[in-house]
PDB file of N, CA and C in Angstrom:
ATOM      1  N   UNK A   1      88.414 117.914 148.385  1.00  0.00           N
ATOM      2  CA  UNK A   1      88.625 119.266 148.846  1.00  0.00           C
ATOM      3  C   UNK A   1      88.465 120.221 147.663  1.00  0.00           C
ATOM      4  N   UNK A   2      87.887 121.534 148.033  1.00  0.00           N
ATOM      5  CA  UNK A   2      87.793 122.607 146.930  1.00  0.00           C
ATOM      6  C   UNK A   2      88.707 123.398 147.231  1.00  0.00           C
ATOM      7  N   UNK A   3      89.299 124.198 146.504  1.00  0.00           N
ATOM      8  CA  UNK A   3      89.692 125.713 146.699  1.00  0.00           C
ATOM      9  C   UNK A   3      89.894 126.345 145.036  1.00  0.00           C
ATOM     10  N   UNK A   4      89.706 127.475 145.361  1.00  0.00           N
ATOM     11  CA  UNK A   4      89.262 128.768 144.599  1.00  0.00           C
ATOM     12  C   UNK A   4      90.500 129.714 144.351  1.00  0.00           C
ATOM     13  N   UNK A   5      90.752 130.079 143.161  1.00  0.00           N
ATOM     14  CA  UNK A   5      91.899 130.312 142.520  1.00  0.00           C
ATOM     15  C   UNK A   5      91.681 131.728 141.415  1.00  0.00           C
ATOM     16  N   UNK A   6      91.694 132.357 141.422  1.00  0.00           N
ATOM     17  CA  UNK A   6      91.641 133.374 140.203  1.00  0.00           C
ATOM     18  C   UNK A   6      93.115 133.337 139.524  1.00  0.00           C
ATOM     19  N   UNK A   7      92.972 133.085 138.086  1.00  0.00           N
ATOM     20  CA  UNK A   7      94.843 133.156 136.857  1.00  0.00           C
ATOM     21  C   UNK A   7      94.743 134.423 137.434  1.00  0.00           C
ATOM     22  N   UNK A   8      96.122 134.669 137.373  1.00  0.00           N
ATOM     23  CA  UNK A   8      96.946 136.280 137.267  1.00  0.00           C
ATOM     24  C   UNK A   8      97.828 136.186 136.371  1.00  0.00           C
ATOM     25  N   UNK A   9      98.674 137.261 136.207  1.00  0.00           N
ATOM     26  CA  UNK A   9     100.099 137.424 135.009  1.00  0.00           C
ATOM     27  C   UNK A   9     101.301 137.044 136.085  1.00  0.00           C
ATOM     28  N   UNK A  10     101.725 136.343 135.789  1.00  0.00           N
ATOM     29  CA  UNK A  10     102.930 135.692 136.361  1.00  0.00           C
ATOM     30  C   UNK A  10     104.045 137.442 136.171  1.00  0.00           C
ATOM     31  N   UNK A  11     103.624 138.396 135.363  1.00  0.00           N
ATOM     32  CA  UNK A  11     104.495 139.292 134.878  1.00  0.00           C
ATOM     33  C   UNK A  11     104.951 140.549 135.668  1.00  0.00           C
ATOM     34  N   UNK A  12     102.822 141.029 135.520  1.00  0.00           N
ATOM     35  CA  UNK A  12     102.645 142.122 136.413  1.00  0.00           C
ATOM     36  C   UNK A  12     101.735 141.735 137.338  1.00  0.00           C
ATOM     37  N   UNK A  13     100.963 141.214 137.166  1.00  0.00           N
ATOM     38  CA  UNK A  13     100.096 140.483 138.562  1.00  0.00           C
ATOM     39  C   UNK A  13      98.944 140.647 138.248  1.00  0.00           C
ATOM     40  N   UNK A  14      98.348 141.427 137.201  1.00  0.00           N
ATOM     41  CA  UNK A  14      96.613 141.458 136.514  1.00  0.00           C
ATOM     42  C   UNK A  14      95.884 140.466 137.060  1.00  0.00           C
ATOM     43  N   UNK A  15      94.892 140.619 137.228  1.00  0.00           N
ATOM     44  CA  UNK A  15      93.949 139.709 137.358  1.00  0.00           C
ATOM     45  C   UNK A  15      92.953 139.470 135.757  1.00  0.00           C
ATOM     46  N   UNK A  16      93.245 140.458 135.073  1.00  0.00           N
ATOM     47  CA  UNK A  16      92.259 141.524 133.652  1.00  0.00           C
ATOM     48  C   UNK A  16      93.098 140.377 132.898  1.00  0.00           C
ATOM     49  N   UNK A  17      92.365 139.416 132.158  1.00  0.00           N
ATOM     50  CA  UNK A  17      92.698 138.688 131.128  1.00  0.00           C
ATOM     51  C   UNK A  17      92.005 138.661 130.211  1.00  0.00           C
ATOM     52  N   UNK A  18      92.373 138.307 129.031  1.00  0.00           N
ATOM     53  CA  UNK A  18      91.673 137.687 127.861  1.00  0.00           C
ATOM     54  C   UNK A  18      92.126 136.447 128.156  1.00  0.00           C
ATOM     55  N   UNK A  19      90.776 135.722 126.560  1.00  0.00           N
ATOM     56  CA  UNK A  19      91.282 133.912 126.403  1.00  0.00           C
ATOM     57  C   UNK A  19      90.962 134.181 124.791  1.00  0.00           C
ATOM     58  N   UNK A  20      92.266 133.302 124.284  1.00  0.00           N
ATOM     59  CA  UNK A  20      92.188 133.478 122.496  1.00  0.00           C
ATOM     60  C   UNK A  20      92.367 131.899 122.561  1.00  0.00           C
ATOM     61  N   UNK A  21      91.464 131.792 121.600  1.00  0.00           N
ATOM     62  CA  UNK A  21      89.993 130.155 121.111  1.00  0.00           C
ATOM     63  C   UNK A  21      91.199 129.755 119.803  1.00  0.00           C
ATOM     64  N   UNK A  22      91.950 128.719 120.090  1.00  0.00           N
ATOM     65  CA  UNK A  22      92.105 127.853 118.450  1.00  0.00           C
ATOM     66  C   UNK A  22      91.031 126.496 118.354  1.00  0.00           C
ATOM     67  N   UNK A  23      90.018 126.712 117.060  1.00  0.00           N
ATOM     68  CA  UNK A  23      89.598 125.735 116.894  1.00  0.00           C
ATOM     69  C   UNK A  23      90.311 125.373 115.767  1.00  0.00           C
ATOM     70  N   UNK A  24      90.239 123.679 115.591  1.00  0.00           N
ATOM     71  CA  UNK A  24      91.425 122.972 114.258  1.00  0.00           C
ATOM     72  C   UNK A  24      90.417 121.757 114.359  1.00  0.00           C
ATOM     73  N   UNK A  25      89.760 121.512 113.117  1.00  0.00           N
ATOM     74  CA  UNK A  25      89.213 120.451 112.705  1.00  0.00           C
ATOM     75  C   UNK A  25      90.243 119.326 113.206  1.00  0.00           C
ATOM     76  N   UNK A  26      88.939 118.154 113.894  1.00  0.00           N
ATOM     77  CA  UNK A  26      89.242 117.238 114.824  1.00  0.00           C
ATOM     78  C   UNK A  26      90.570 116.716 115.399  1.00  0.00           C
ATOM     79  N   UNK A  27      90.769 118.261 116.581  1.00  0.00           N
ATOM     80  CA  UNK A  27      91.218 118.742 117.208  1.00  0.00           C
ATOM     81  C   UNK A  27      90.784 119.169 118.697  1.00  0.00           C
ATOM     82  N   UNK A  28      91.270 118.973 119.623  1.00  0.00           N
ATOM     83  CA  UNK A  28      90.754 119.616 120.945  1.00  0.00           C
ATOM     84  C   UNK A  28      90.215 121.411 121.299  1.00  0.00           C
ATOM     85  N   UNK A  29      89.389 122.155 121.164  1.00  0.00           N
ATOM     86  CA  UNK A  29      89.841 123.295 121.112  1.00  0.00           C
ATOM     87  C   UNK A  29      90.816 123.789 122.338  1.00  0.00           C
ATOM     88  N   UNK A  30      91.622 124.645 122.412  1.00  0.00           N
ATOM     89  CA  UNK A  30      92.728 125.320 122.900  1.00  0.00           C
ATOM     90  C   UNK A  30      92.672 126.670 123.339  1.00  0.00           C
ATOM     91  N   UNK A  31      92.733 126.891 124.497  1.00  0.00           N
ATOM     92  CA  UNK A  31      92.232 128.214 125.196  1.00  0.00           C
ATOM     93  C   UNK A  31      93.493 129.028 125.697  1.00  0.00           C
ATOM     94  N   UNK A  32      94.126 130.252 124.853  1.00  0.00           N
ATOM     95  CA  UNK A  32      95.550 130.750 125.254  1.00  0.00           C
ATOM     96  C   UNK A  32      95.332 131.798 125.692  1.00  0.00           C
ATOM     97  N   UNK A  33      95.273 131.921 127.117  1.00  0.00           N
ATOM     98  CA  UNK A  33      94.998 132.971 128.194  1.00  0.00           C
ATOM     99  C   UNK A  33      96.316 134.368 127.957  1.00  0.00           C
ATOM    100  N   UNK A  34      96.116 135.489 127.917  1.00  0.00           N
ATOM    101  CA  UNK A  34      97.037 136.406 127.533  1.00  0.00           C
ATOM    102  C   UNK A  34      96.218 137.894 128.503  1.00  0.00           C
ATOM    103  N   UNK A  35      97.391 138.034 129.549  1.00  0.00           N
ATOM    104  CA  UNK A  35      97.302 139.385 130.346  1.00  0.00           C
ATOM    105  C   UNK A  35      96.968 140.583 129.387  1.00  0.00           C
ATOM    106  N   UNK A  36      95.253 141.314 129.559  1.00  0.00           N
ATOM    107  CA  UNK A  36      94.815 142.472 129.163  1.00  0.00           C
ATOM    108  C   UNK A  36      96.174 143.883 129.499  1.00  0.00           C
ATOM    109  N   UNK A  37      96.426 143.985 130.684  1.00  0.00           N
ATOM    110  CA  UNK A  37      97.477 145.211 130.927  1.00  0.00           C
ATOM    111  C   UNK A  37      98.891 144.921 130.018  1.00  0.00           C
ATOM    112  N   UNK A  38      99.544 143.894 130.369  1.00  0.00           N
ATOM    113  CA  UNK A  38     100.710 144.184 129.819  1.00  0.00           C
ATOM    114  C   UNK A  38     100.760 143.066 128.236  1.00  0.00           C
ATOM    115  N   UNK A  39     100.025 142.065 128.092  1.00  0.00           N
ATOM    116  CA  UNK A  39     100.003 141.044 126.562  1.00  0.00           C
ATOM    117  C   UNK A  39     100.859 139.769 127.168  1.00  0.00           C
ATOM    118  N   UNK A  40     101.046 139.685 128.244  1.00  0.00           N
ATOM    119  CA  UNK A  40     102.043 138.302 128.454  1.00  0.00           C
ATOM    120  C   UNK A  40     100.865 137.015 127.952  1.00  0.00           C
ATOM    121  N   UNK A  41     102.242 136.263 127.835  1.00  0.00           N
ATOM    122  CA  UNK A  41     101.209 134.745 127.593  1.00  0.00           C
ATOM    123  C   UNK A  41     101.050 134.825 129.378  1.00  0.00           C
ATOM    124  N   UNK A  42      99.728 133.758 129.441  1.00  0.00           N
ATOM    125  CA  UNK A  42      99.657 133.830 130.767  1.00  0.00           C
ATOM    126  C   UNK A  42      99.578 131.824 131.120  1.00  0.00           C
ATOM    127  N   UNK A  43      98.600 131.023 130.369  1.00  0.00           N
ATOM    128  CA  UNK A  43      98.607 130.281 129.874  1.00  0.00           C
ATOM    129  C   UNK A  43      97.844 129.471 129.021  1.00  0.00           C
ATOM    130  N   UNK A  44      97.615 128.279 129.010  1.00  0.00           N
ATOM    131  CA  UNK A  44      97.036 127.305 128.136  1.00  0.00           C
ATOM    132  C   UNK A  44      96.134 126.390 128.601  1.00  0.00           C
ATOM    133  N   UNK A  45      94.915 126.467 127.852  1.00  0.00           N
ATOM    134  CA  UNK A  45      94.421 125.161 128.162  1.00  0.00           C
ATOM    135  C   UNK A  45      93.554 124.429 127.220  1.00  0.00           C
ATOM    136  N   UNK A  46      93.207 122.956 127.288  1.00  0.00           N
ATOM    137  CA  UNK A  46      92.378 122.486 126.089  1.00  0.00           C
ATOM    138  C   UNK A  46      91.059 122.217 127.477  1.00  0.00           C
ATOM    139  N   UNK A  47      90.031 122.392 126.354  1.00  0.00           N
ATOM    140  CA  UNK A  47      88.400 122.194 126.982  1.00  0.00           C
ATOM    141  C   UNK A  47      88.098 120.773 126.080  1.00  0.00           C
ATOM    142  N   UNK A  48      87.573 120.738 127.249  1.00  0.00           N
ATOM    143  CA  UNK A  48      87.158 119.130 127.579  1.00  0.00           C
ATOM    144  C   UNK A  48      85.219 119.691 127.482  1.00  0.00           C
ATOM    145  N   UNK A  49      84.704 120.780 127.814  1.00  0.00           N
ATOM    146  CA  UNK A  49      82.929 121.239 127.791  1.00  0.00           C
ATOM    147  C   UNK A  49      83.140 122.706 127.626  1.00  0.00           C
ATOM    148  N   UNK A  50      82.495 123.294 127.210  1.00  0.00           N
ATOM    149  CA  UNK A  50      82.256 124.957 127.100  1.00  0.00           C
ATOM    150  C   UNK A  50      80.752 125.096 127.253  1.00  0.00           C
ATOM    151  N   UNK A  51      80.644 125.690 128.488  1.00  0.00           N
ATOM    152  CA  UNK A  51      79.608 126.281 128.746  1.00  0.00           C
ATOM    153  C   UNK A  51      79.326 128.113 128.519  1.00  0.00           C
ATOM    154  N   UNK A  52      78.255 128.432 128.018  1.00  0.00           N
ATOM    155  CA  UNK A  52      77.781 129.697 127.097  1.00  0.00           C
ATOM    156  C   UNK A  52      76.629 130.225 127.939  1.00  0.00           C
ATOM    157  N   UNK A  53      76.545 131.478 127.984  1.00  0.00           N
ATOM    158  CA  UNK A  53      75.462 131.824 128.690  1.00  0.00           C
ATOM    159  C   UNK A  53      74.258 132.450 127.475  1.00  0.00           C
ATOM    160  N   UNK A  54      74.528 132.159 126.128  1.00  0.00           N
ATOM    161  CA  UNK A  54      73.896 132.080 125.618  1.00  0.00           C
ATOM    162  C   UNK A  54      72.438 130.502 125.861  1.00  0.00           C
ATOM    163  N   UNK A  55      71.375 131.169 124.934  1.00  0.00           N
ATOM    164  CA  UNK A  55      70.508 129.887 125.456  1.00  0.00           C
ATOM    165  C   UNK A  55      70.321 129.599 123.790  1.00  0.00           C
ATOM    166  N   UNK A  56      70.205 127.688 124.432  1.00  0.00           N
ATOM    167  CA  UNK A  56      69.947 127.287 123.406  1.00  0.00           C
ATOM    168  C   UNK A  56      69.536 127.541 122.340  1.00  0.00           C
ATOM    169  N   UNK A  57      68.267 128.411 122.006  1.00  0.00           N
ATOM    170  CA  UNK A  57      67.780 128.738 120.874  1.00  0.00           C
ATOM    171  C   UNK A  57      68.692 129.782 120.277  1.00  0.00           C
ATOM    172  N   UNK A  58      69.187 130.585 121.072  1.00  0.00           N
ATOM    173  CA  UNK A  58      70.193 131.433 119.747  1.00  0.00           C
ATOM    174  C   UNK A  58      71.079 130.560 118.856  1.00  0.00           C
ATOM    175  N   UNK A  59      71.357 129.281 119.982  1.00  0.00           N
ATOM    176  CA  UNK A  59      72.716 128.669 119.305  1.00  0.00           C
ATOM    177  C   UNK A  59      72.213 127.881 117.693  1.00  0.00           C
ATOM    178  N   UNK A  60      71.120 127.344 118.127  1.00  0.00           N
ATOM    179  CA  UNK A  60      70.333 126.513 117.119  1.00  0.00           C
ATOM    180  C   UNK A  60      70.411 127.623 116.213  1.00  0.00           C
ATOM    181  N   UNK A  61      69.300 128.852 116.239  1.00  0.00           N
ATOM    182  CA  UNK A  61      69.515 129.986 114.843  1.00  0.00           C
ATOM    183  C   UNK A  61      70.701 130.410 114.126  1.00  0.00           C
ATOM    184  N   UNK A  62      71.489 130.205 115.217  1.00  0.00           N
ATOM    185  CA  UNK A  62      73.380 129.808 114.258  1.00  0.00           C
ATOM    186  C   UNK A  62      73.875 128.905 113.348  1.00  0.00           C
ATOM    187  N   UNK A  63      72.989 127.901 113.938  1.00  0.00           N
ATOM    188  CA  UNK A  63      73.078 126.269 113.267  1.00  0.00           C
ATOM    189  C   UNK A  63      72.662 126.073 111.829  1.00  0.00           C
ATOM    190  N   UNK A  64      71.538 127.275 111.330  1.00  0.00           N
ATOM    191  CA  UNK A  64      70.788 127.023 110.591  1.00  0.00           C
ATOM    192  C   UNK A  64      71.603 127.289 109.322  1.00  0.00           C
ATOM    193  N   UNK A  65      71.005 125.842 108.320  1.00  0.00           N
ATOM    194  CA  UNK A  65      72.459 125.703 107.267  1.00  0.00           C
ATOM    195  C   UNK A  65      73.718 125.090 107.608  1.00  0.00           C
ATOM    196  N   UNK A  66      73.921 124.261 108.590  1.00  0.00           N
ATOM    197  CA  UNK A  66      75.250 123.763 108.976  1.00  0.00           C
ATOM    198  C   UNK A  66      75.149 122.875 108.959  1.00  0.00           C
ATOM    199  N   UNK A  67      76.346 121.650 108.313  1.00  0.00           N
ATOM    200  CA  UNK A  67      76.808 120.183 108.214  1.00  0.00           C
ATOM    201  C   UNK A  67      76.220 119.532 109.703  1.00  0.00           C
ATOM    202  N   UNK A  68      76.438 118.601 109.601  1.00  0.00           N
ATOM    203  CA  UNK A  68      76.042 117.403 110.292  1.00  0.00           C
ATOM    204  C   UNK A  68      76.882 117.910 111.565  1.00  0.00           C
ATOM    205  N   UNK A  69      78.531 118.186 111.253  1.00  0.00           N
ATOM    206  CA  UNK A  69      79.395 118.252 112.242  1.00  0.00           C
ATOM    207  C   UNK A  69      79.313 119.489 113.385  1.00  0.00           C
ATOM    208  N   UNK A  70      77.979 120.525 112.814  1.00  0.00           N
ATOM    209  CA  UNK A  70      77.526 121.384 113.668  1.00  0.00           C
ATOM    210  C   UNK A  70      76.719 121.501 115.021  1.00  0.00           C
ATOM    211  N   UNK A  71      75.979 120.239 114.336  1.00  0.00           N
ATOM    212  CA  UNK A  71      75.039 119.167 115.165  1.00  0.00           C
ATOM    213  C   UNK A  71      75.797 118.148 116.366  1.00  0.00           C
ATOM    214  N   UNK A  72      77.337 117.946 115.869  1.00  0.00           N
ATOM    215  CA  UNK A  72      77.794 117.354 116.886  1.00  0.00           C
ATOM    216  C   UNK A  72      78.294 118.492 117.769  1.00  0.00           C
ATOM    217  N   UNK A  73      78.741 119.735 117.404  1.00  0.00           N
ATOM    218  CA  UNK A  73      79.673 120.218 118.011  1.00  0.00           C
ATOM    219  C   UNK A  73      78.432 120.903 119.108  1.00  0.00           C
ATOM    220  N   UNK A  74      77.055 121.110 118.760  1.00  0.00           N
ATOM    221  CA  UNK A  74      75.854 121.639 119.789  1.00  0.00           C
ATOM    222  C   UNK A  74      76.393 120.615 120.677  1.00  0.00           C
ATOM    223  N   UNK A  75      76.426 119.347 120.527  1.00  0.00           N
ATOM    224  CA  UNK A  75      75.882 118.213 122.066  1.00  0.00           C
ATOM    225  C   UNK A  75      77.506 118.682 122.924  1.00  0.00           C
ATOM    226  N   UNK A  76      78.546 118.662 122.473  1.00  0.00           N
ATOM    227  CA  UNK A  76      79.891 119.301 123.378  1.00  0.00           C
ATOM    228  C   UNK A  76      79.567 120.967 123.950  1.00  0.00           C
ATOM    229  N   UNK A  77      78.673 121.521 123.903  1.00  0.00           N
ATOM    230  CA  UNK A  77      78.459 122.761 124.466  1.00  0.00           C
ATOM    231  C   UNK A  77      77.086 122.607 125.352  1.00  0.00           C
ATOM    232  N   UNK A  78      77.566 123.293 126.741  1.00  0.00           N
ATOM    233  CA  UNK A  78      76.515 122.830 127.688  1.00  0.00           C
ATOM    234  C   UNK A  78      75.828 124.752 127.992  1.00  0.00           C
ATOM    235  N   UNK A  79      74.884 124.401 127.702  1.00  0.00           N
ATOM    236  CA  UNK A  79      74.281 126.137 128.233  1.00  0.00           C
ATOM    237  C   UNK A  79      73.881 126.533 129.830  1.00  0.00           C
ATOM    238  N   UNK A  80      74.307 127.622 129.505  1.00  0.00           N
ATOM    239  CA  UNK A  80      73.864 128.491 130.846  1.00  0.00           C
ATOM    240  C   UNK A  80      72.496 127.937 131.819  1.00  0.00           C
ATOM    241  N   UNK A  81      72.798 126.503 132.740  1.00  0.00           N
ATOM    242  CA  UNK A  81      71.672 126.117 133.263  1.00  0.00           C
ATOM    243  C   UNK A  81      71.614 126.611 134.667  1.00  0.00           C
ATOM    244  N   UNK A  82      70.463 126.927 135.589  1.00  0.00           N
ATOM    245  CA  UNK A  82      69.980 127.097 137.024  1.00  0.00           C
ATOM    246  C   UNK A  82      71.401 126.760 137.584  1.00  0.00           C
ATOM    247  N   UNK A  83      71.835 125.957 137.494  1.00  0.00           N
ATOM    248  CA  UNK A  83      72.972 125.526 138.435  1.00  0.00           C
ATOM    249  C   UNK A  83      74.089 125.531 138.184  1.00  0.00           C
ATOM    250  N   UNK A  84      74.411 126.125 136.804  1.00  0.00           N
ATOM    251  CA  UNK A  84      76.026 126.611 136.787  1.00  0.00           C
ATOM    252  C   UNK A  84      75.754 128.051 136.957  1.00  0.00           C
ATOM    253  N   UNK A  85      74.768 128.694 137.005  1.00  0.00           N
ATOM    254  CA  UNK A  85      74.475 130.067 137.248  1.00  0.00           C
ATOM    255  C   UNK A  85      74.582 130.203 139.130  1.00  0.00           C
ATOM    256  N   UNK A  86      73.724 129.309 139.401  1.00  0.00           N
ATOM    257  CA  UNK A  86      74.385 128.884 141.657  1.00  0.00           C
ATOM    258  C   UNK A  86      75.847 128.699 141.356  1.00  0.00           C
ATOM    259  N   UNK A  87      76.228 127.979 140.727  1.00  0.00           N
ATOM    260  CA  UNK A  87      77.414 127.202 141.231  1.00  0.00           C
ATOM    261  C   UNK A  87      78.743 128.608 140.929  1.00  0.00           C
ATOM    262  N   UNK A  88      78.392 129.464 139.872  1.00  0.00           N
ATOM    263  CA  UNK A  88      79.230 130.538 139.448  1.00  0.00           C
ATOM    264  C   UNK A  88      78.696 131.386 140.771  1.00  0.00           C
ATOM    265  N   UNK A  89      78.192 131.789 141.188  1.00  0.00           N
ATOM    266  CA  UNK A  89      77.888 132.963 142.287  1.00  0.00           C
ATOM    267  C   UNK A  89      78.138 132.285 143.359  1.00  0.00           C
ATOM    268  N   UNK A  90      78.344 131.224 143.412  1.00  0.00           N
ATOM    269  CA  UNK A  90      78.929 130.267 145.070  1.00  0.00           C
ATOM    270  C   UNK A  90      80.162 131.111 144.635  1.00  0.00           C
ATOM    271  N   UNK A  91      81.091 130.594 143.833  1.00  0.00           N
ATOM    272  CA  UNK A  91      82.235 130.757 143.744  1.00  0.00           C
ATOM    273  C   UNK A  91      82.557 132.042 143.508  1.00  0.00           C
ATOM    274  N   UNK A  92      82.087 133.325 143.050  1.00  0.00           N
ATOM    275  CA  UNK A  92      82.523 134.543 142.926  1.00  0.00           C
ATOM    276  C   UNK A  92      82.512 134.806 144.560  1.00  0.00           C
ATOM    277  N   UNK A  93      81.216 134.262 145.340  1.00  0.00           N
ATOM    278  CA  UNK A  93      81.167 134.962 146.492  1.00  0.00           C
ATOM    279  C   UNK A  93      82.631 133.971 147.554  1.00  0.00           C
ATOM    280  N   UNK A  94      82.964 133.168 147.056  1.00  0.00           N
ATOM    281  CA  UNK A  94      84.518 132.324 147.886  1.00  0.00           C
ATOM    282  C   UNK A  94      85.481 132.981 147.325  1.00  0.00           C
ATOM    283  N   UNK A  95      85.577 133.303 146.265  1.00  0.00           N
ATOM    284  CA  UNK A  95      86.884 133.681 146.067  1.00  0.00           C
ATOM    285  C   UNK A  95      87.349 135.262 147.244  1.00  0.00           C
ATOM    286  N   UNK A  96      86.074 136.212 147.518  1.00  0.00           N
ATOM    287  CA  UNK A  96      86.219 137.200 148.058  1.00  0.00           C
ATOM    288  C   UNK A  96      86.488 136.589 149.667  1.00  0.00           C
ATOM    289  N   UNK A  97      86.673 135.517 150.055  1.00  0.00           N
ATOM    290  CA  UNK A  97      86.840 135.419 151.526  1.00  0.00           C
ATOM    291  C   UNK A  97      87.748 134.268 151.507  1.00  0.00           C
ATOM    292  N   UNK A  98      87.875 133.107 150.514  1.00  0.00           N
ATOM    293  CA  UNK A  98      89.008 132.307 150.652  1.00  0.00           C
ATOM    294  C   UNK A  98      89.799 131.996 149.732  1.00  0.00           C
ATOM    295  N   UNK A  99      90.139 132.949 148.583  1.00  0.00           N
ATOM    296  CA  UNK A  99      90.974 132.254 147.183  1.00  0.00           C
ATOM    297  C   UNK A  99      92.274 131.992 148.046  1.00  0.00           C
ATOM    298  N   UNK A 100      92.739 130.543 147.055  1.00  0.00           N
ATOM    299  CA  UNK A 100      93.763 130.224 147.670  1.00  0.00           C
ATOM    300  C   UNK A 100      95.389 130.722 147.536  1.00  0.00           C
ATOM    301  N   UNK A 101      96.263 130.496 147.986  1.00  0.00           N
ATOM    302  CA  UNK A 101      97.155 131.313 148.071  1.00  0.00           C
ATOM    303  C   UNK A 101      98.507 131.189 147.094  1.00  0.00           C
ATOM    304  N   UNK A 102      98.279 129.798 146.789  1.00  0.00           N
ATOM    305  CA  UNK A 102      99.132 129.117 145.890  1.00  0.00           C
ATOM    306  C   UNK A 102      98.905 129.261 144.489  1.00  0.00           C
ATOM    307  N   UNK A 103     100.249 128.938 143.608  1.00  0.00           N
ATOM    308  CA  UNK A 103     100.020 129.123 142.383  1.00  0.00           C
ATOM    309  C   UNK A 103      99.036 127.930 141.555  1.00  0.00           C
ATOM    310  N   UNK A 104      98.425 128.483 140.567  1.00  0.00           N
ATOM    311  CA  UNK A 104      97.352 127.478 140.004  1.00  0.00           C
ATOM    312  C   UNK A 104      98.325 126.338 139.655  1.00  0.00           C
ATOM    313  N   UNK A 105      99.258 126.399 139.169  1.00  0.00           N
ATOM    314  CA  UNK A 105      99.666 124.934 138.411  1.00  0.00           C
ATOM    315  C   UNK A 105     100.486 123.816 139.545  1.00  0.00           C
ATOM    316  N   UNK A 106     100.223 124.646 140.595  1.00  0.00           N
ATOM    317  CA  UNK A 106     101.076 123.503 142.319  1.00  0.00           C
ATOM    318  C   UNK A 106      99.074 122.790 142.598  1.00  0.00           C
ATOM    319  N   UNK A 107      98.219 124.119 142.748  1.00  0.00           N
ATOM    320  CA  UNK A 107      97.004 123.358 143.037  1.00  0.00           C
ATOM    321  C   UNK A 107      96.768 122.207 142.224  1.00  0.00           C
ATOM    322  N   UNK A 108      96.735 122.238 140.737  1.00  0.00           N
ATOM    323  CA  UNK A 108      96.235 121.107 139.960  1.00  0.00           C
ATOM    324  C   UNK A 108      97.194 120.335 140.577  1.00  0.00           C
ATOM    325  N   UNK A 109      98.944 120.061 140.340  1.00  0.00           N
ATOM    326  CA  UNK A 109      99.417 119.111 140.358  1.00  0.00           C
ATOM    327  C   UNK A 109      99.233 118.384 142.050  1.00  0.00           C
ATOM    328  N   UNK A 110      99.034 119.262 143.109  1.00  0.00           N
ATOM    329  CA  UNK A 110      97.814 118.307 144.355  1.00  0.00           C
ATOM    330  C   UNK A 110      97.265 117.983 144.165  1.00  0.00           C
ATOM    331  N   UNK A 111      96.383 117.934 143.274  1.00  0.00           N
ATOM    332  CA  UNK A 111      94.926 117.523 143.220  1.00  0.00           C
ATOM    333  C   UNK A 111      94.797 116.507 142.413  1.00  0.00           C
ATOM    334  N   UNK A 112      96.114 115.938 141.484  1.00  0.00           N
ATOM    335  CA  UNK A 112      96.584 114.942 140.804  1.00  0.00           C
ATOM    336  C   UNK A 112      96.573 113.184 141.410  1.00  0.00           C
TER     337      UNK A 112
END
């Protein structure tokens, strides 16, 4: 089963977030979601893939001059392909007719 979820602020109810990135040598990176209107923590998460809508070749001209470990960290980043570009506009267009009603952290722990 799917369902479709937009974070809010547990505080004031924003939907308007930021996400602040800890990277820590061989380490998971860590994604700490924090409400744009009022600054609440909102929450946490570690990435397992980061997908960029940058395309490959910019990322490579970044690369240029970088350790070996730069080269690994390209193959953990997946770019902006045909079908996470469908698969993101499936889902912008569900959330406007079925986001679900429950809080995100009851959905994951169903889906457990």
């Amino acid at each position: 089963m799917e369902k479709i979820k937009r974070e809010n602020c547990c505080l004031c109810g924003s939907t308007e977030l930021e996400n602040i990135f800890q990277v820590k040598t061989g380490e998971p990176v860590k994604v700490f979601v924090r409400c744009s209107k009022c600054g609440a923590f909102v929450a946490r998460y570690t990435l397992k893939c980061y997908t960029t809508n940058k395309t490959y070749e910019s990322y490579i001209e970044n690369l240029k001059g970088e350790s070996e470990s730069g080269h690994k960290t390209l193959n953990e980043i997946e770019f902006l392909s045909q079908d996470i570009q469908k698969e993101f506009k499936r889902l912008t267009g569900l959330i406007k007719t079925s986001e679900e009603k429950k809080k995100i952290e009851d959905i994951i722990i169903e889906d457990q």
